[in-house]
PDB file of N, CA and C in Angstrom:
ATOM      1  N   UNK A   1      51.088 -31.166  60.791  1.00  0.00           N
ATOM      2  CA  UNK A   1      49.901 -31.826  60.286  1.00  0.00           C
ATOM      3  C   UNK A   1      49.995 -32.034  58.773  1.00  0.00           C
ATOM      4  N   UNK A   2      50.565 -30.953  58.297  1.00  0.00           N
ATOM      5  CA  UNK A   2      50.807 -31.190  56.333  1.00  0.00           C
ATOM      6  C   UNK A   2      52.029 -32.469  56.336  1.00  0.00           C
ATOM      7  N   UNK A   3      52.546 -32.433  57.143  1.00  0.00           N
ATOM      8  CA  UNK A   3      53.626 -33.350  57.048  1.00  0.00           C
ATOM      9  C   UNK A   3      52.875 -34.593  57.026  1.00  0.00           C
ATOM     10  N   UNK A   4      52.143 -35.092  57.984  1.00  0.00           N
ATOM     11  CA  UNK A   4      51.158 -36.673  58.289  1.00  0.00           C
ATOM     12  C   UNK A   4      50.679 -36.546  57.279  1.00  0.00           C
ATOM     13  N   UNK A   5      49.899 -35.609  56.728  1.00  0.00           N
ATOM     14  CA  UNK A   5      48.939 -36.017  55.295  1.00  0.00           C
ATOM     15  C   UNK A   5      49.621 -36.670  54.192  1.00  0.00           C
ATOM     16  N   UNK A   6      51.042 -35.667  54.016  1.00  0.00           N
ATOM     17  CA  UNK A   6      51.773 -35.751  52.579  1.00  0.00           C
ATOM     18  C   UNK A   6      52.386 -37.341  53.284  1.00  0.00           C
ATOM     19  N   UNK A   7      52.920 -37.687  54.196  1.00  0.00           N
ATOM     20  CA  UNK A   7      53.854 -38.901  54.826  1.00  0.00           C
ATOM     21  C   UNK A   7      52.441 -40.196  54.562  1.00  0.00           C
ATOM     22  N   UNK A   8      51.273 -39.304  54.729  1.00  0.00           N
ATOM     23  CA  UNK A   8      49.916 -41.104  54.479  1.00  0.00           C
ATOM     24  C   UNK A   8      49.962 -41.092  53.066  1.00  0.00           C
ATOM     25  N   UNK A   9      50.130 -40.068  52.619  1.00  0.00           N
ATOM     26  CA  UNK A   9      49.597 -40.160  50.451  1.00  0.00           C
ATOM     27  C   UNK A   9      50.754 -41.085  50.174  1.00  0.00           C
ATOM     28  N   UNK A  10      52.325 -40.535  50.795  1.00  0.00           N
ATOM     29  CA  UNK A  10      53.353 -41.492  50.036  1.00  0.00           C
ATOM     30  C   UNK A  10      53.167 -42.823  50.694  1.00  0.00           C
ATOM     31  N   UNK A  11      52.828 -43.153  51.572  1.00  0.00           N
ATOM     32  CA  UNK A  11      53.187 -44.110  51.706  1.00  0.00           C
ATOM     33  C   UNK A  11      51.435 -45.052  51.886  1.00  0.00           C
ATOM     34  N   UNK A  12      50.637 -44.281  50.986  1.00  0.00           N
ATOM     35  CA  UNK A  12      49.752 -44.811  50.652  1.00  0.00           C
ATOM     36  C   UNK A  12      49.989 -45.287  49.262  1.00  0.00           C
ATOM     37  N   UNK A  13      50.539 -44.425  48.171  1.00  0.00           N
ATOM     38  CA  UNK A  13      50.586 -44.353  46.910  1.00  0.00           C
ATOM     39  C   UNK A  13      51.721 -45.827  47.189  1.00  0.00           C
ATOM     40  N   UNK A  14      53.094 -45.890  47.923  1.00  0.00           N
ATOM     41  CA  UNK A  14      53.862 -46.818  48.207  1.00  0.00           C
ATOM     42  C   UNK A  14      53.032 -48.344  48.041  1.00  0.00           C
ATOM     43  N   UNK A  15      52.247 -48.576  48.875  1.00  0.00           N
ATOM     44  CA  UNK A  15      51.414 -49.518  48.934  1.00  0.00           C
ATOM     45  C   UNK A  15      50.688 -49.996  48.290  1.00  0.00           C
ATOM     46  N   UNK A  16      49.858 -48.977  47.236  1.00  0.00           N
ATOM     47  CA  UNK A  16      48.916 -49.641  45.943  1.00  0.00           C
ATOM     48  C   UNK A  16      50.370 -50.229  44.986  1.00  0.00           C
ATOM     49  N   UNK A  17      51.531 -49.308  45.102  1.00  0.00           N
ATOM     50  CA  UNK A  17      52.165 -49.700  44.057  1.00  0.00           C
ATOM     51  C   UNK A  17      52.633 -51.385  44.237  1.00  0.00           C
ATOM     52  N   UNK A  18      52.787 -51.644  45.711  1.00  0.00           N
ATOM     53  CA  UNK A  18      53.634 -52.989  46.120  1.00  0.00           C
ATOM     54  C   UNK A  18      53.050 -54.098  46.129  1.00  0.00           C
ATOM     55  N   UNK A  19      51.500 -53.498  46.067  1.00  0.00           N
ATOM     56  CA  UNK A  19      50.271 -54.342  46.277  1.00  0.00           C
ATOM     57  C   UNK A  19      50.214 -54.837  44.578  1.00  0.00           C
ATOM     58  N   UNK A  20      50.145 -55.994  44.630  1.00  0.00           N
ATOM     59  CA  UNK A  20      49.398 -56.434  42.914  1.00  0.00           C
ATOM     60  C   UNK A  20      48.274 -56.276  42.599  1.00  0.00           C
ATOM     61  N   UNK A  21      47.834 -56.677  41.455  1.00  0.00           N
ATOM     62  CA  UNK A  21      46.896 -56.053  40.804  1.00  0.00           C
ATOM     63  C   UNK A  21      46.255 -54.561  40.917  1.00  0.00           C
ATOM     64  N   UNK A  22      45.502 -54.255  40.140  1.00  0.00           N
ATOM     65  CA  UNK A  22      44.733 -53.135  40.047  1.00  0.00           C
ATOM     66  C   UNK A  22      43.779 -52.800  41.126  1.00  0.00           C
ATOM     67  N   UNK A  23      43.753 -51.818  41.684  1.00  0.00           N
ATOM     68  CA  UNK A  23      42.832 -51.135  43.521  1.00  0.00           C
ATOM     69  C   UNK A  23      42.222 -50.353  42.497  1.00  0.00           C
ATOM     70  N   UNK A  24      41.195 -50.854  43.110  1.00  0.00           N
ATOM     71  CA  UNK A  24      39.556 -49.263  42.461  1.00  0.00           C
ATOM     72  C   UNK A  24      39.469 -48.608  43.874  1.00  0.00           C
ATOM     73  N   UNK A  25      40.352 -47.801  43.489  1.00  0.00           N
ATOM     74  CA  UNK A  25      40.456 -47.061  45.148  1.00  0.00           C
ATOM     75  C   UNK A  25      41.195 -45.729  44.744  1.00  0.00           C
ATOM     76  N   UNK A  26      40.294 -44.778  44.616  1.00  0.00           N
ATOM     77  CA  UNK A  26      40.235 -43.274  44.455  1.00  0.00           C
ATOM     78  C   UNK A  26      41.768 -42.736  45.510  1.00  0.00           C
ATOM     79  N   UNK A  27      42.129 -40.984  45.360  1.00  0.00           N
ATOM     80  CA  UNK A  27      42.800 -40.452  45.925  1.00  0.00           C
ATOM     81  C   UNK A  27      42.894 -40.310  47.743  1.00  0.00           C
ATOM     82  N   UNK A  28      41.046 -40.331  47.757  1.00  0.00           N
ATOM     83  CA  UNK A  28      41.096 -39.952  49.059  1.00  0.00           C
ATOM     84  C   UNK A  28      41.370 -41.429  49.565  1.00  0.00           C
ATOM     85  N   UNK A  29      40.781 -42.519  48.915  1.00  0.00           N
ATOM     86  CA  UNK A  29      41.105 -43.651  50.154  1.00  0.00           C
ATOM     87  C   UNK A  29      42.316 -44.036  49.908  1.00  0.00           C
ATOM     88  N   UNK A  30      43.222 -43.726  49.356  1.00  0.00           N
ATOM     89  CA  UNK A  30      44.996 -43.708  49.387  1.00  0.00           C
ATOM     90  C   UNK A  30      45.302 -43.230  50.213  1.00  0.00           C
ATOM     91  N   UNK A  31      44.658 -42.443  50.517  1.00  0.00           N
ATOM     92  CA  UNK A  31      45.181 -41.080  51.695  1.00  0.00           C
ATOM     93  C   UNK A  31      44.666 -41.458  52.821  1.00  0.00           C
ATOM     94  N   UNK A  32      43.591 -42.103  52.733  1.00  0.00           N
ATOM     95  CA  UNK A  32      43.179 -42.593  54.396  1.00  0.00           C
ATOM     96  C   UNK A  32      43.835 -43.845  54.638  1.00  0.00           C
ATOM     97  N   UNK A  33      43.819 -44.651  53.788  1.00  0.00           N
ATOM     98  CA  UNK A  33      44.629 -45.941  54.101  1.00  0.00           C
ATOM     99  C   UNK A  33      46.236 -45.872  54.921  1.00  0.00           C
ATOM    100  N   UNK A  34      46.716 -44.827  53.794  1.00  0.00           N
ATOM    101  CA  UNK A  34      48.159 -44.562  54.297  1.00  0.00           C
ATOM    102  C   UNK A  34      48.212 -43.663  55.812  1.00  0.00           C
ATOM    103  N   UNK A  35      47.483 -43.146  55.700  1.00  0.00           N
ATOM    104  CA  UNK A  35      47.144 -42.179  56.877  1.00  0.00           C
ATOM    105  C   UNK A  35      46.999 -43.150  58.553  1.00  0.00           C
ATOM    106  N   UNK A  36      45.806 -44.406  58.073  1.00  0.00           N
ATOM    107  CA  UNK A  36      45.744 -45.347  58.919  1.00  0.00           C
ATOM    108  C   UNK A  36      46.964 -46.174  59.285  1.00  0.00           C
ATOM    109  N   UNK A  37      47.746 -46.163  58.140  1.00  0.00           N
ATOM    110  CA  UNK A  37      48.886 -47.495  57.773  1.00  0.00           C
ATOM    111  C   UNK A  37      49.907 -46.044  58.821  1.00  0.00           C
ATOM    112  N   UNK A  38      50.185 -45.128  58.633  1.00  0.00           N
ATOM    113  CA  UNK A  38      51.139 -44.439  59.688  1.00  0.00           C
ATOM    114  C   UNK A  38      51.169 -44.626  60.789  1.00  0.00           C
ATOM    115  N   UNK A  39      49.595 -44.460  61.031  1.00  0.00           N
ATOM    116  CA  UNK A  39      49.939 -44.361  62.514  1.00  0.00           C
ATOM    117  C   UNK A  39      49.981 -45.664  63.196  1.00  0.00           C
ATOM    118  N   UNK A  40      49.420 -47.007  62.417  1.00  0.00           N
ATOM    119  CA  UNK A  40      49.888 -48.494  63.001  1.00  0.00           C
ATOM    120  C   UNK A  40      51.255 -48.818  63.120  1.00  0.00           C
ATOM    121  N   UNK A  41      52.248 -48.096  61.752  1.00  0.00           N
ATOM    122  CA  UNK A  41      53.343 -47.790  61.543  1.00  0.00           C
ATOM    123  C   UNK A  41      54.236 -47.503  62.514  1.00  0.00           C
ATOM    124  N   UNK A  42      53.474 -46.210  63.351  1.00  0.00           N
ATOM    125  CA  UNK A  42      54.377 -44.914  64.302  1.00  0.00           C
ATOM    126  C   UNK A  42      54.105 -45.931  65.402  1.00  0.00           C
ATOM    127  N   UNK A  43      53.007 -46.445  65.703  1.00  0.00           N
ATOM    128  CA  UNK A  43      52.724 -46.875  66.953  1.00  0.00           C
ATOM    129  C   UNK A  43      53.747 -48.175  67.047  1.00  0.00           C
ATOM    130  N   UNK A  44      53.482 -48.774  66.589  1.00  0.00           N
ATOM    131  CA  UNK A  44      54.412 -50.282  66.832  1.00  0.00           C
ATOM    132  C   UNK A  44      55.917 -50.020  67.113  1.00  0.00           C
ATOM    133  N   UNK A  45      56.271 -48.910  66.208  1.00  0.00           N
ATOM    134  CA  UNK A  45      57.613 -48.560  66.482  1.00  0.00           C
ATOM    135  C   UNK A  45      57.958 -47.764  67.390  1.00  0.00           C
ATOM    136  N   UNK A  46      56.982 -46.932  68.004  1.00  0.00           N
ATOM    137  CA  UNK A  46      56.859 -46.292  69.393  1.00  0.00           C
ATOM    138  C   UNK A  46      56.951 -47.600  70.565  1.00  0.00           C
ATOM    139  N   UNK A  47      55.858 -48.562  70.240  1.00  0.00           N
ATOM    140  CA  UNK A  47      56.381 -49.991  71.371  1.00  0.00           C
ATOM    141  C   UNK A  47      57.507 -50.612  71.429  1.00  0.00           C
ATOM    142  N   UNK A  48      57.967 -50.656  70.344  1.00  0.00           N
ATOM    143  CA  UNK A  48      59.681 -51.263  69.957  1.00  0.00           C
ATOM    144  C   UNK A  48      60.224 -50.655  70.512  1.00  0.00           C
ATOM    145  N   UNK A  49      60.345 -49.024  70.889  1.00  0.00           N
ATOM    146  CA  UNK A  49      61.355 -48.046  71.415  1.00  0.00           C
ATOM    147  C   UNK A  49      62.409 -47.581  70.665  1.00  0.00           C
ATOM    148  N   UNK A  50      62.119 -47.390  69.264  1.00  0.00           N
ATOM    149  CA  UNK A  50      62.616 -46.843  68.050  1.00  0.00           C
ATOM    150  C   UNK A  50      62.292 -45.171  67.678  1.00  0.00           C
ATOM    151  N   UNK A  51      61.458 -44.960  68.624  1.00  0.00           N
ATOM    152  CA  UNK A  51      60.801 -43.864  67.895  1.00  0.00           C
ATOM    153  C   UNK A  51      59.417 -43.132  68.265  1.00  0.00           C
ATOM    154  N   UNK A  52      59.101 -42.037  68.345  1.00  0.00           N
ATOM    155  CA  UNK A  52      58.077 -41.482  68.793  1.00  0.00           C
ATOM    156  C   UNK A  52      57.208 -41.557  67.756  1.00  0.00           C
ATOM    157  N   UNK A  53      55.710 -41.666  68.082  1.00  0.00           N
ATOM    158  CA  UNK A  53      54.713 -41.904  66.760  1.00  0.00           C
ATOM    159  C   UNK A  53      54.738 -41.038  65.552  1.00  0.00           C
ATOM    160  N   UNK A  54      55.108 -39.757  65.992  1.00  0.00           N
ATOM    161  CA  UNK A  54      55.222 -38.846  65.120  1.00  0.00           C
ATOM    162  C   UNK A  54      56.766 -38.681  64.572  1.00  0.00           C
ATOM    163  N   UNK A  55      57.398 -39.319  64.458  1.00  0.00           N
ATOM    164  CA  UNK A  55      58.982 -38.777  64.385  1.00  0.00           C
ATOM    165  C   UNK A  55      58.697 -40.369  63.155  1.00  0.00           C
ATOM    166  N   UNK A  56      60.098 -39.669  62.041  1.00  0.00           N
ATOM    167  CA  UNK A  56      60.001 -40.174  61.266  1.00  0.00           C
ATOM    168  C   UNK A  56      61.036 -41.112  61.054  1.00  0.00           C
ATOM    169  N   UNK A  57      60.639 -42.421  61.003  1.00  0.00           N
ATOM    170  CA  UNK A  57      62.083 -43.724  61.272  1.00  0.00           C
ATOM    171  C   UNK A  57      61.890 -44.525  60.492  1.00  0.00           C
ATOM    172  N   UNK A  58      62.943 -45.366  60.122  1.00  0.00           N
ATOM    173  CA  UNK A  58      62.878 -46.103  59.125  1.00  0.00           C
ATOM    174  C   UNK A  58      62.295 -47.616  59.693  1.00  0.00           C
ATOM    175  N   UNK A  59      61.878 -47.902  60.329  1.00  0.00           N
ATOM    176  CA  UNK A  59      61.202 -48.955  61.126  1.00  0.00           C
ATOM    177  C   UNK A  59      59.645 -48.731  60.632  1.00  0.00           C
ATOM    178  N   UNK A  60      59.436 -47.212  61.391  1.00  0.00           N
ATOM    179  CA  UNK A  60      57.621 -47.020  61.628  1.00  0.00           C
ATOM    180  C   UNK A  60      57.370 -47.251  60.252  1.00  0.00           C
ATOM    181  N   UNK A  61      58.125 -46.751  59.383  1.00  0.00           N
ATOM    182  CA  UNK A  61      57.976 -46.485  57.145  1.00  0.00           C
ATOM    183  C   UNK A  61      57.947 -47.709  57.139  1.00  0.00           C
ATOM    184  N   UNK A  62      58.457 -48.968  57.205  1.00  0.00           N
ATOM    185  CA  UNK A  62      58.539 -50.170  56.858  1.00  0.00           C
ATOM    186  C   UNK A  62      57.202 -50.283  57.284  1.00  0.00           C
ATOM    187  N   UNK A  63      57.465 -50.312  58.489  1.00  0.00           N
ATOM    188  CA  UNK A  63      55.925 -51.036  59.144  1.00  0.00           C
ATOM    189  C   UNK A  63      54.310 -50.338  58.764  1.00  0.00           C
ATOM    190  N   UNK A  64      54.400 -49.148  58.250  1.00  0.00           N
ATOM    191  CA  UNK A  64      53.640 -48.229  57.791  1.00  0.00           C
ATOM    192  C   UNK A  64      52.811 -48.857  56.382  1.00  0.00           C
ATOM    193  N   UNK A  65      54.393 -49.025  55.529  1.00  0.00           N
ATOM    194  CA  UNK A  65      53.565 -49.341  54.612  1.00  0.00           C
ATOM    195  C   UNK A  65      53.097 -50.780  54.296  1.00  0.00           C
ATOM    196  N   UNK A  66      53.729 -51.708  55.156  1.00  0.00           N
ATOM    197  CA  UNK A  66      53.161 -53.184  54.983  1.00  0.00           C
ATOM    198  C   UNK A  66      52.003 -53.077  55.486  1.00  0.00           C
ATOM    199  N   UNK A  67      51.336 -52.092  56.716  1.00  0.00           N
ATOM    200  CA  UNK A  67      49.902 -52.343  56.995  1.00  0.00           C
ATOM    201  C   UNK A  67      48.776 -51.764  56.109  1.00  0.00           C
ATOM    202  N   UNK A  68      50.095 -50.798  55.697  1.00  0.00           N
ATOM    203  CA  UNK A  68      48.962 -49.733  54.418  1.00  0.00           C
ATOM    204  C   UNK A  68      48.341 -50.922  53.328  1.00  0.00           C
ATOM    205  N   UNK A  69      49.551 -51.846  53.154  1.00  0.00           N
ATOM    206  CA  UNK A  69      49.290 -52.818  51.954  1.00  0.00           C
ATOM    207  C   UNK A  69      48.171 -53.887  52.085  1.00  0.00           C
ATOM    208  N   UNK A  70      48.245 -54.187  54.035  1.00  0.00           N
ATOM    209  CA  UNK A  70      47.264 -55.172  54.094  1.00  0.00           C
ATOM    210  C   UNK A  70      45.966 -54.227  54.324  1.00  0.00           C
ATOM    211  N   UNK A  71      45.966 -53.026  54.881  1.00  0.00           N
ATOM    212  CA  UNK A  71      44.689 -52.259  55.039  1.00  0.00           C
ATOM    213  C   UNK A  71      43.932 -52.035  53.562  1.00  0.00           C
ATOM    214  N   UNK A  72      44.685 -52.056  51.879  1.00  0.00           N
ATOM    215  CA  UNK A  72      44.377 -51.923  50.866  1.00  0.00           C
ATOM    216  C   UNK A  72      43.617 -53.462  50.466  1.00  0.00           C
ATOM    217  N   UNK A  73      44.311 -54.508  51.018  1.00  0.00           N
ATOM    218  CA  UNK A  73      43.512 -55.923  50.936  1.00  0.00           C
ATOM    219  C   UNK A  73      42.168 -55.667  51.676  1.00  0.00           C
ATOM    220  N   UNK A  74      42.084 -55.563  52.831  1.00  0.00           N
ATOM    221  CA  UNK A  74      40.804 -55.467  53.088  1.00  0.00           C
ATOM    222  C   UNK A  74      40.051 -54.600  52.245  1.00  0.00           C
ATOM    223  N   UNK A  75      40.168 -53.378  52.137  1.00  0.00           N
ATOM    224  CA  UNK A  75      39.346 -52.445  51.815  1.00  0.00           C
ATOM    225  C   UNK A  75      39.150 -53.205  50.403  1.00  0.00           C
ATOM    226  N   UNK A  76      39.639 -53.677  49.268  1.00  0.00           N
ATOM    227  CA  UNK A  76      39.223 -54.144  48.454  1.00  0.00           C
ATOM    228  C   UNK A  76      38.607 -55.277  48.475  1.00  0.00           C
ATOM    229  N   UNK A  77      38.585 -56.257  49.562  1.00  0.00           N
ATOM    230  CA  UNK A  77      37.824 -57.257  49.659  1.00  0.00           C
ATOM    231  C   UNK A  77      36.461 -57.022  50.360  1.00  0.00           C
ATOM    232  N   UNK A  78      36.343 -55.606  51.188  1.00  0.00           N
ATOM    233  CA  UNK A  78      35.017 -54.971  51.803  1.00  0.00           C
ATOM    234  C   UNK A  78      33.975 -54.745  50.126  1.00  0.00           C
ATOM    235  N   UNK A  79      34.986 -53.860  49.389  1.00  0.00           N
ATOM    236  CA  UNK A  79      34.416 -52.961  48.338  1.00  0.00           C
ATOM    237  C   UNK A  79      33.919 -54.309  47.323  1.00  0.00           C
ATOM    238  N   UNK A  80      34.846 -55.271  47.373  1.00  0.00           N
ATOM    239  CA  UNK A  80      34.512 -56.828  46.030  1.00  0.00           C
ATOM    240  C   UNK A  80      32.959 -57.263  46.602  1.00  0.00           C
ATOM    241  N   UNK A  81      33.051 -57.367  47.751  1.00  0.00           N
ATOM    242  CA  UNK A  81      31.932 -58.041  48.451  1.00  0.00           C
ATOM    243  C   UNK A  81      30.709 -57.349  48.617  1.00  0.00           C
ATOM    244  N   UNK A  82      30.533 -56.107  48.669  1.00  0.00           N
ATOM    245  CA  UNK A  82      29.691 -54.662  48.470  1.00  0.00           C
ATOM    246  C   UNK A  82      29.228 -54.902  47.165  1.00  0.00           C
ATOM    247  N   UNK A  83      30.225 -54.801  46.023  1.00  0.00           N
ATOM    248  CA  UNK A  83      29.739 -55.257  44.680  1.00  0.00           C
ATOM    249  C   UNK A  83      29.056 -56.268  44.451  1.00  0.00           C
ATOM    250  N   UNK A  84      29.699 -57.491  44.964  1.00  0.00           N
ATOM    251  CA  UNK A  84      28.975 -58.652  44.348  1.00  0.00           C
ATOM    252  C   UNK A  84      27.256 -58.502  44.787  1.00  0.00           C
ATOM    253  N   UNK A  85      27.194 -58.259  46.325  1.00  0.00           N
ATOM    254  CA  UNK A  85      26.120 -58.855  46.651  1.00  0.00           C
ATOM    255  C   UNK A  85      24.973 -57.314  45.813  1.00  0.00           C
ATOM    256  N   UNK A  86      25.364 -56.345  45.348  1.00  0.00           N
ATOM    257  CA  UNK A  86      24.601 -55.381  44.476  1.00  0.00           C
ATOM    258  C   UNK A  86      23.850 -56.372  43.068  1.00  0.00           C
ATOM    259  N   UNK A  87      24.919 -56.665  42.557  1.00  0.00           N
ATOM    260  CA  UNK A  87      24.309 -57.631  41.155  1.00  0.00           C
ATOM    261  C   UNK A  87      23.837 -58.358  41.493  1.00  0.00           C
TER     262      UNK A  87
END
């Protein structure tokens, strides 16, 4: 279980970095994003037949963190849109 946490932070932290511009997006939602982005990651590559969800492959990491990257688009376009309609 310490392993999934520390495996969502990197490859959460992976994702703000790949992602452009600046994310107003704290520690914990790095950690949930990447956390989310794993297991879309583990799973797809579990359907491919690369790999068990939990087992660590260089497929599920690819795929991990490109969803982490698009899961960071949304969440910043949830959080832009939250803002605007406040002001």
């Amino acid at each position: 279980m310490i392993g999934f946490i520390v495996a969502g932070l990197i490859i959460g932290a992976l994702a703000r970095l790949i992602k452009p511009g600046k994310q107003h997006l704290g520690i914990v939602a790095t950690l949930l994003l990447g956390l989310v982005g794993s297991v879309i990651g583990g799973t797809i590559a579990n359907l491919l037949g690369t790999g068990d969800i939990f087992e660590l492959n260089v497929l599920g990491f690819i795929i991990a963190v490109i969803a982490s990257v698009l899961l960071i688009g949304v969440a910043e376009a949830i959080a832009g849109r939250n803002r605007a309609s406040v002001r």
